[in-house]
N, C-alpha and C. Protein backbone atom coordinates (compact mmCIF):
# COMPACT_ATOMS: atom_id res chain seq x y z
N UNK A 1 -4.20 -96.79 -27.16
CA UNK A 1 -4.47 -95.69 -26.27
C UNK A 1 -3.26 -94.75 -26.31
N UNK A 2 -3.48 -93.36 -26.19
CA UNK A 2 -2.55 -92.66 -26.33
C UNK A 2 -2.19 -91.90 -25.28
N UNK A 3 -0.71 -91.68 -25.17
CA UNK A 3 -0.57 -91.03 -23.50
C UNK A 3 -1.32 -90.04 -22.90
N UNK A 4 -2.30 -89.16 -23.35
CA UNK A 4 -3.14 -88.53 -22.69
C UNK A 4 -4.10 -89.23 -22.10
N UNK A 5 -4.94 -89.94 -22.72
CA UNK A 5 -5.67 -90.86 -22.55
C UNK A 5 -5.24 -92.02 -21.09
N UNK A 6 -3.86 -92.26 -21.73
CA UNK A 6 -3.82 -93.40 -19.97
C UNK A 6 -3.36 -92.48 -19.10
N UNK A 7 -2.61 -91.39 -19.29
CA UNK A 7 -2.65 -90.30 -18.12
C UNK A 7 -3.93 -90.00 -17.30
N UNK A 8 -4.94 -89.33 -18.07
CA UNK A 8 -5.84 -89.19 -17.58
C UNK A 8 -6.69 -90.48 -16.87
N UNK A 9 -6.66 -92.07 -17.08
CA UNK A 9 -7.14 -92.90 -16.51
C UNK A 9 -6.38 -93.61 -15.98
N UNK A 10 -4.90 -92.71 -15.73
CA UNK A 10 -4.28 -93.82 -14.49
C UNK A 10 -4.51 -92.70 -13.53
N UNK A 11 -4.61 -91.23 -13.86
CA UNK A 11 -4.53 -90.05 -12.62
C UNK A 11 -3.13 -89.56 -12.54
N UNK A 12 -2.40 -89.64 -13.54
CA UNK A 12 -0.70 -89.55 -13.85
C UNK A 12 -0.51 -88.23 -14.87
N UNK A 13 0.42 -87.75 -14.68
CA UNK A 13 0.38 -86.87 -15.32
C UNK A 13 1.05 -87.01 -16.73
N UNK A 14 0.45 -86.47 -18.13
CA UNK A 14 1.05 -86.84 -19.22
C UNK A 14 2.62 -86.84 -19.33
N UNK A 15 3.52 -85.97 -19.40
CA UNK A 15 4.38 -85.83 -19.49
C UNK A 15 5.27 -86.54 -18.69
N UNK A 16 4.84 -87.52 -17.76
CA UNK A 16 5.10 -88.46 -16.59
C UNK A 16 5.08 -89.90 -17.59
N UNK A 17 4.17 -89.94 -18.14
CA UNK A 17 4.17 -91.43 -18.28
C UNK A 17 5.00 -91.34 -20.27
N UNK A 18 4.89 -89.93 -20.42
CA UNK A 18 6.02 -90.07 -21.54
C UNK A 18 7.73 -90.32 -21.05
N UNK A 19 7.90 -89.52 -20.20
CA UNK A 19 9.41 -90.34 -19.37
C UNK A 19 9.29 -91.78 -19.17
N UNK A 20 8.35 -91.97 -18.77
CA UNK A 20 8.61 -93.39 -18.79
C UNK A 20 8.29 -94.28 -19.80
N UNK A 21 7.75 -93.90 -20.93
CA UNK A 21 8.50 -94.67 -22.08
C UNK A 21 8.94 -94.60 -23.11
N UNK A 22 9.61 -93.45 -22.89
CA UNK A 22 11.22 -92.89 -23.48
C UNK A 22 11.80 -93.75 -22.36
N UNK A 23 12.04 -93.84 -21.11
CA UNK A 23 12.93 -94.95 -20.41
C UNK A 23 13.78 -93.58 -19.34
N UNK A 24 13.34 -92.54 -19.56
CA UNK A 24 13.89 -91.53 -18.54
C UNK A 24 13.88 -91.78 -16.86
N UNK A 25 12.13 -92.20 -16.72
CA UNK A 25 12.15 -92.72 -15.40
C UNK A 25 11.56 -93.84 -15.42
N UNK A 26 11.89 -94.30 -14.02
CA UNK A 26 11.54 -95.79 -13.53
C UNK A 26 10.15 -95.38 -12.71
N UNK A 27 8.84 -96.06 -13.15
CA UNK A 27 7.57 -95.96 -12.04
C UNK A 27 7.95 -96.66 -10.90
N UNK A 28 7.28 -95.62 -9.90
CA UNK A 28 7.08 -96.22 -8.58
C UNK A 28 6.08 -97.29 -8.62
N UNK A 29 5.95 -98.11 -7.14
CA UNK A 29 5.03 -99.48 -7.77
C UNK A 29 3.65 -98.44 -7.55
N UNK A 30 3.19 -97.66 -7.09
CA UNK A 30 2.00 -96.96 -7.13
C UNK A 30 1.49 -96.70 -8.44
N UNK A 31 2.25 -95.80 -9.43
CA UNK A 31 2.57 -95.36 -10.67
C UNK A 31 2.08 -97.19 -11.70
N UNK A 32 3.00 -97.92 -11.38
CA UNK A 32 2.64 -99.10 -12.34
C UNK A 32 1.13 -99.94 -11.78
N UNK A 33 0.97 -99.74 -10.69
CA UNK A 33 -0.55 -100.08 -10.16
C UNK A 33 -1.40 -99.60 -10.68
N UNK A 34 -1.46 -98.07 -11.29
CA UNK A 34 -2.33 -97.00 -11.48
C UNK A 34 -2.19 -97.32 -12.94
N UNK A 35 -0.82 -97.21 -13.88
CA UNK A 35 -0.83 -97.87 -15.24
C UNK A 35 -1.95 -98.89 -15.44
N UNK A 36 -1.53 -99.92 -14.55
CA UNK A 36 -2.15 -101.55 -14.84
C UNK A 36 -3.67 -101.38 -14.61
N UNK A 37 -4.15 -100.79 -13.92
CA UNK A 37 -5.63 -100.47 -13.60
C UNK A 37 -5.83 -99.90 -14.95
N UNK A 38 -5.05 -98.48 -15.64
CA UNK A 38 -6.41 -97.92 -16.45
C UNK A 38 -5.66 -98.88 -18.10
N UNK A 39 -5.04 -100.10 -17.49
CA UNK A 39 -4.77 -100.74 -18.79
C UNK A 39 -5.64 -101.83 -18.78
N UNK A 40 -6.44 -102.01 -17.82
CA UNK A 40 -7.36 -103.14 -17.10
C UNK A 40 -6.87 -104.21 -17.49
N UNK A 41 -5.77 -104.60 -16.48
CA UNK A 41 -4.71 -105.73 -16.17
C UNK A 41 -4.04 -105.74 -14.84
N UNK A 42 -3.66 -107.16 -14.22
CA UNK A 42 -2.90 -106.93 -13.33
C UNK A 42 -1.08 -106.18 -13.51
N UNK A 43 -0.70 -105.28 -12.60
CA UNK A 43 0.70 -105.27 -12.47
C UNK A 43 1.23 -105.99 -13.45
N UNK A 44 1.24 -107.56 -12.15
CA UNK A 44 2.00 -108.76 -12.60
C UNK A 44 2.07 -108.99 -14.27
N UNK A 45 0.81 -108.81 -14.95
CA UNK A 45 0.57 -108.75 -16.37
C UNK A 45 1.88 -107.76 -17.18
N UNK A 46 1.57 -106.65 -16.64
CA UNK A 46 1.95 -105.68 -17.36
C UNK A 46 3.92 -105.62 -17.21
N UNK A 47 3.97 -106.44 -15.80
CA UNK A 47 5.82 -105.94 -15.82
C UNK A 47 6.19 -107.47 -16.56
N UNK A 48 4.86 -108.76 -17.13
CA UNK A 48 5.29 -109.24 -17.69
C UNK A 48 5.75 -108.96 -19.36
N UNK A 49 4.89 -107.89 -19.96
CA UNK A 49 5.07 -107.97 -21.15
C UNK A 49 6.44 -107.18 -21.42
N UNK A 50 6.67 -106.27 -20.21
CA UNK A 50 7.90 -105.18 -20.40
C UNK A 50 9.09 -106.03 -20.50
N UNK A 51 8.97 -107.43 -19.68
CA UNK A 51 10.23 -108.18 -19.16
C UNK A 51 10.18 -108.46 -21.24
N UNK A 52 9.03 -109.07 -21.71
CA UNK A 52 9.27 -110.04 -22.58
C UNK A 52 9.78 -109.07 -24.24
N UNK A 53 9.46 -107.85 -23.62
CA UNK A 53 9.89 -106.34 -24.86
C UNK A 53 11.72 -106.24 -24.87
N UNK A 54 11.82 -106.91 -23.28
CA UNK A 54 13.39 -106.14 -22.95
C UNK A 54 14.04 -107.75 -23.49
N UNK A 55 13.80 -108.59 -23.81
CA UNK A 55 14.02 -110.00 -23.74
C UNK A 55 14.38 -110.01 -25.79
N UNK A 56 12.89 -109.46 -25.79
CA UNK A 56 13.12 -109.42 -27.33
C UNK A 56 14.42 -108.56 -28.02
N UNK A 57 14.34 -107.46 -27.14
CA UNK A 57 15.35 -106.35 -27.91
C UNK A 57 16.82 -106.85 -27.31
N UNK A 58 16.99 -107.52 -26.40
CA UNK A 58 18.13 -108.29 -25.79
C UNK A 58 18.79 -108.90 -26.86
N UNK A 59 18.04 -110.11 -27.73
CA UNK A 59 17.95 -111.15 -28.53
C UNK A 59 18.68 -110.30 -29.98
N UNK A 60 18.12 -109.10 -30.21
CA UNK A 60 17.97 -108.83 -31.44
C UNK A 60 19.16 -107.84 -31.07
N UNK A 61 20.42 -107.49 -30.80
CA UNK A 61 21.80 -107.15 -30.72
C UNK A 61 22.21 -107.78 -30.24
């Protein structure tokens, strides 16, 4: 899915959810609720895979 696309099905604005993953901003928990919905997953799901992205790139420097 491409950031227009989950913009438009979280109700976020594009250029919003490109800051956030470039890493510019941090989502509010509303913002990652609204992610996790139009990713049809819980939250909990979704701040798991981020933990396990930041875990990997930890490992690898």
């Amino acid at each position: 899915m491409n950031q227009e696309e989950l913009a438009f099905r979280s109700n976020l604005d594009r250029t919003y959810i490109s800051m956030l993953e470039r890493g510019i901003h941090q989502p509010t928990l509303n913002s990652l609720l609204a992610i996790a919905a139009a990713l049809d997953m819980k939250a909990a799901e979704l701040v798991g895979l981020v933990e396990d992205e930041m875990e990997i790139c930890k490992n690898n420097h």
